[in-house]
PDB file of N, CA and C in Angstrom:
ATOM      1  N   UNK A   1       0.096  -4.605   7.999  1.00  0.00           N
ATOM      2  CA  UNK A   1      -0.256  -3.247   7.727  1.00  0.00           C
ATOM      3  C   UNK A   1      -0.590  -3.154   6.241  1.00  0.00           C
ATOM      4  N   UNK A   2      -1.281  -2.412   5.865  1.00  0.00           N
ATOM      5  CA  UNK A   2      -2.154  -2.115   4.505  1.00  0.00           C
ATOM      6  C   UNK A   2      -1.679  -1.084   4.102  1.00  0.00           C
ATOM      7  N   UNK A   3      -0.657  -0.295   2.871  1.00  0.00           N
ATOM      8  CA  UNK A   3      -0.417   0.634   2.278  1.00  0.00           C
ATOM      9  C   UNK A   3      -1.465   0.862   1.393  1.00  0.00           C
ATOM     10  N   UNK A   4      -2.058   1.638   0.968  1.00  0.00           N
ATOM     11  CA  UNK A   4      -2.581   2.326  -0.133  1.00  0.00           C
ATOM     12  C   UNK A   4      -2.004   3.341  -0.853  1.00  0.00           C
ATOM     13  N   UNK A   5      -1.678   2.703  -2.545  1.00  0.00           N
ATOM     14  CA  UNK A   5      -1.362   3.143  -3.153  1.00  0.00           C
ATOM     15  C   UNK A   5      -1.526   3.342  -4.590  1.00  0.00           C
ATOM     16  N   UNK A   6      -0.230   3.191  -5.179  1.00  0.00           N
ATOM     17  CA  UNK A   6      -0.669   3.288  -6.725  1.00  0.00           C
ATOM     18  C   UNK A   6       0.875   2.981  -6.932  1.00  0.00           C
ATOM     19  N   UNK A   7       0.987   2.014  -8.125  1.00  0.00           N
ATOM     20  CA  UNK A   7       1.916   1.451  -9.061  1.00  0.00           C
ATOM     21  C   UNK A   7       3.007   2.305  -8.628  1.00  0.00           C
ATOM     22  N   UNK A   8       2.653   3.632  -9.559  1.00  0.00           N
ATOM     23  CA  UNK A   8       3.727   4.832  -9.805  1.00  0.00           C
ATOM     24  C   UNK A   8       4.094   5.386  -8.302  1.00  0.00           C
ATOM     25  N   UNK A   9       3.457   5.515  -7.184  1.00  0.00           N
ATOM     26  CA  UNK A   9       3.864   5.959  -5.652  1.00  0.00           C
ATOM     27  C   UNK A   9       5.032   5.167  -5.507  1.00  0.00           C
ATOM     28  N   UNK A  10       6.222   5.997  -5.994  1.00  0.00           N
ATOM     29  CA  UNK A  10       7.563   5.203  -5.119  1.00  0.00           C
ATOM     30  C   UNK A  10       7.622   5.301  -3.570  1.00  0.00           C
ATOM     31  N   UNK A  11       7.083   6.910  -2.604  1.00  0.00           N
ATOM     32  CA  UNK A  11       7.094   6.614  -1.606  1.00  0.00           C
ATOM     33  C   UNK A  11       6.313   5.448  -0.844  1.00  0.00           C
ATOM     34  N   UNK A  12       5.236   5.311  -1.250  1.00  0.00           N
ATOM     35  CA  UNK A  12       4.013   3.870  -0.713  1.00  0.00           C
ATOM     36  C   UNK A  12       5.058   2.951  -1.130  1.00  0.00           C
ATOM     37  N   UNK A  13       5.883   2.779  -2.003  1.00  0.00           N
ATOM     38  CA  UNK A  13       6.570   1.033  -2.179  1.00  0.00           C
ATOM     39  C   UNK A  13       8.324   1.406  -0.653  1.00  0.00           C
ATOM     40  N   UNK A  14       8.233   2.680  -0.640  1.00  0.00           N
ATOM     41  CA  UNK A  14       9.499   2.496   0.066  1.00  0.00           C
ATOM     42  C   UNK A  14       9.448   2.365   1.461  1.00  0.00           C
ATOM     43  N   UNK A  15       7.656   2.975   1.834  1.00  0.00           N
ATOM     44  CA  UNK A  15       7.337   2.868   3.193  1.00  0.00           C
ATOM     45  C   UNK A  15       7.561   0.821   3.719  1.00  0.00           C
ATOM     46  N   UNK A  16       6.610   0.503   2.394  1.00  0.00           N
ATOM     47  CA  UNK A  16       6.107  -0.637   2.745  1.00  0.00           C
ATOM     48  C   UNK A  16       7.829  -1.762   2.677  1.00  0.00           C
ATOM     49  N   UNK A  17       8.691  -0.996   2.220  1.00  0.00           N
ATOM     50  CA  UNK A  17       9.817  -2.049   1.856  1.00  0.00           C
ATOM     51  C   UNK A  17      10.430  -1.631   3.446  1.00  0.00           C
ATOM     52  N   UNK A  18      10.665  -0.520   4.312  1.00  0.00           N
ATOM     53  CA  UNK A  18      10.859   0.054   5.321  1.00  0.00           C
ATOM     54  C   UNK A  18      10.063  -1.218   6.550  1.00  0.00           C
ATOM     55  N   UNK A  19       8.992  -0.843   5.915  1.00  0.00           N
ATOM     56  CA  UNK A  19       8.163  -1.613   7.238  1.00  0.00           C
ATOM     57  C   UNK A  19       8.740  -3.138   7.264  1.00  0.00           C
ATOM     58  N   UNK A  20       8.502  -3.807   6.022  1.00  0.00           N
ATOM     59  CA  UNK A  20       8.894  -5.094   6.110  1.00  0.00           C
ATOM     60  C   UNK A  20      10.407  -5.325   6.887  1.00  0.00           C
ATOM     61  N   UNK A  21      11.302  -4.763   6.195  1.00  0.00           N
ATOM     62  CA  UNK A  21      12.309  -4.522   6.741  1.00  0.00           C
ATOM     63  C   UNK A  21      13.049  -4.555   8.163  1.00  0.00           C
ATOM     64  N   UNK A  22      11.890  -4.069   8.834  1.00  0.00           N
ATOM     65  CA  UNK A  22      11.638  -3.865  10.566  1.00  0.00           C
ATOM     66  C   UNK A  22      10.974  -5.240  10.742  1.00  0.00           C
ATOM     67  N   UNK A  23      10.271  -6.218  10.138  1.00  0.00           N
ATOM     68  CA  UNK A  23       9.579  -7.164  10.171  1.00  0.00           C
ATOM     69  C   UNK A  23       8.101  -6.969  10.370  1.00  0.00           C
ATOM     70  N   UNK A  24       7.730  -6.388  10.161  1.00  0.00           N
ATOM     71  CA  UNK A  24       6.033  -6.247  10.198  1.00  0.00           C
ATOM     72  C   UNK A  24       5.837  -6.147   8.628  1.00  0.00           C
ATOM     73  N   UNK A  25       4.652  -7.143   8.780  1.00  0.00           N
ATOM     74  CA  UNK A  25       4.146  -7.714   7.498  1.00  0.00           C
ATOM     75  C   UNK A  25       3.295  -6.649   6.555  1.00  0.00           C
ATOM     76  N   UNK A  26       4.043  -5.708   5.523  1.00  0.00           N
ATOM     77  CA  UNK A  26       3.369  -4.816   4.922  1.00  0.00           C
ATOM     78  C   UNK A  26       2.565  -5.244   3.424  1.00  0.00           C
ATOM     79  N   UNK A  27       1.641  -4.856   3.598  1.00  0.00           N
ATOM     80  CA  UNK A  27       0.442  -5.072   2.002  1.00  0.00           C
ATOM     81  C   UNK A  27       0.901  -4.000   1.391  1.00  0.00           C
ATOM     82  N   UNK A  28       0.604  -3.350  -0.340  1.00  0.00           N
ATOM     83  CA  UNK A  28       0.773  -2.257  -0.929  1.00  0.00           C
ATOM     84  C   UNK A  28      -0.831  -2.946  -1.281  1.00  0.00           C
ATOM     85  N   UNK A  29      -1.693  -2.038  -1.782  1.00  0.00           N
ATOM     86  CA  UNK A  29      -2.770  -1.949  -2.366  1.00  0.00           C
ATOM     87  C   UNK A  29      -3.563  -1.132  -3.120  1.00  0.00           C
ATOM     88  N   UNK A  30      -3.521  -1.511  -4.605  1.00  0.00           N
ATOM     89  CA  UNK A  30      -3.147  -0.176  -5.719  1.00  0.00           C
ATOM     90  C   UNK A  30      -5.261   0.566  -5.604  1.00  0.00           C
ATOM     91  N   UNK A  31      -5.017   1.581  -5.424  1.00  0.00           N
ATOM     92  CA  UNK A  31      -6.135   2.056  -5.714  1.00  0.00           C
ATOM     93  C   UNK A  31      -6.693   2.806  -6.635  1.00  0.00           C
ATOM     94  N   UNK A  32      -6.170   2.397  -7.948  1.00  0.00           N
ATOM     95  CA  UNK A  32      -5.920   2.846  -9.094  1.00  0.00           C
ATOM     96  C   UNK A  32      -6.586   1.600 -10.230  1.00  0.00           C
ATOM     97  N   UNK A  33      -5.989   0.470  -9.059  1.00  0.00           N
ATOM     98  CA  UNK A  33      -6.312  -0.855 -10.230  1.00  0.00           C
ATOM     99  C   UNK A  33      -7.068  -1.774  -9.537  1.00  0.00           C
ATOM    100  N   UNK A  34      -7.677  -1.184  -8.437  1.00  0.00           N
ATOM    101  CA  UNK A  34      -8.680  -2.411  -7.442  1.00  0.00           C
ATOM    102  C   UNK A  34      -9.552  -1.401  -6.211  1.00  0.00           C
ATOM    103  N   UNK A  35     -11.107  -1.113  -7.545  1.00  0.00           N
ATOM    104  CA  UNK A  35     -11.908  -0.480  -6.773  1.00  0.00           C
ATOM    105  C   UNK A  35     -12.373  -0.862  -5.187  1.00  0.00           C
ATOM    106  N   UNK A  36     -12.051  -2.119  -4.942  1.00  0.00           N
ATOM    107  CA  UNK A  36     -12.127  -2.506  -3.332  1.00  0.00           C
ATOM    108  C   UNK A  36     -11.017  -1.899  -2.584  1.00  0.00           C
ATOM    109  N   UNK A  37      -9.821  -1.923  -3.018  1.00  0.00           N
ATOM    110  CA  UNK A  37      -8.790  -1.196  -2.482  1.00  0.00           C
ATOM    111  C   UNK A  37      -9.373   0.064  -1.938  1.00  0.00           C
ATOM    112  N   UNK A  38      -9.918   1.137  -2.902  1.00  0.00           N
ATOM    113  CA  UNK A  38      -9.836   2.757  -3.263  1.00  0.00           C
ATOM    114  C   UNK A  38     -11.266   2.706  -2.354  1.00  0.00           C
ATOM    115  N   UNK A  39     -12.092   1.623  -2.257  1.00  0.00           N
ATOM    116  CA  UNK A  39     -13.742   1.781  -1.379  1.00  0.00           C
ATOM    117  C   UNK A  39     -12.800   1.372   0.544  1.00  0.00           C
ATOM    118  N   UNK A  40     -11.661   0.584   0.530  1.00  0.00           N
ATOM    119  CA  UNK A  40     -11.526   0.028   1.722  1.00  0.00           C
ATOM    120  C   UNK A  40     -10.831   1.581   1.945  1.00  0.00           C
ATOM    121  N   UNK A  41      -9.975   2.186   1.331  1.00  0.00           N
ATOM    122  CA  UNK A  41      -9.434   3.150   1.968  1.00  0.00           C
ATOM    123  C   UNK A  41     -10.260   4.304   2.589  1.00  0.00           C
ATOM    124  N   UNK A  42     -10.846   4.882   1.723  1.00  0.00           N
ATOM    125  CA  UNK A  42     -12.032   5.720   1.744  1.00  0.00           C
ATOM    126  C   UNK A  42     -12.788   5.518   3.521  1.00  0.00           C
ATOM    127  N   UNK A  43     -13.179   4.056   3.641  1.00  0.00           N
ATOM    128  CA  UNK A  43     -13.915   3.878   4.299  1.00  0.00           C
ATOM    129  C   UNK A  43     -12.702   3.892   5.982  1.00  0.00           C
TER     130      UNK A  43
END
C-alpha cells in the first residue's frame, strides 16, 4: 500500500506504522519532496 504524504504528517507515518503492523507492506511517499510522488497521487 502507498501512503501519501509529507515528512511533518504524523497521521500518514501512524497509518502506515498501523498497516505494517497488521503485516501489509506499507510505502510513505513524501509529496512535498518527490514531484512523482505528488503527479502519482493526483493521478
Amino acid at each position: 500500500m502507498i501512503i501519501y504524504g509529507a515528512s511533518w504528517c504524523e497521521p500518514c507515518h501512524q497509518a502506515a506504522d498501523y498497516l505494517r503492523s497488521k503485516g501489509i507492506a506499507a510505502a510513505v511517499r513524501d509529496i512535498e519532496e518527490d514531484a512523482g510522488a505528488a503527479a502519482e497521487m493526483q493521478d
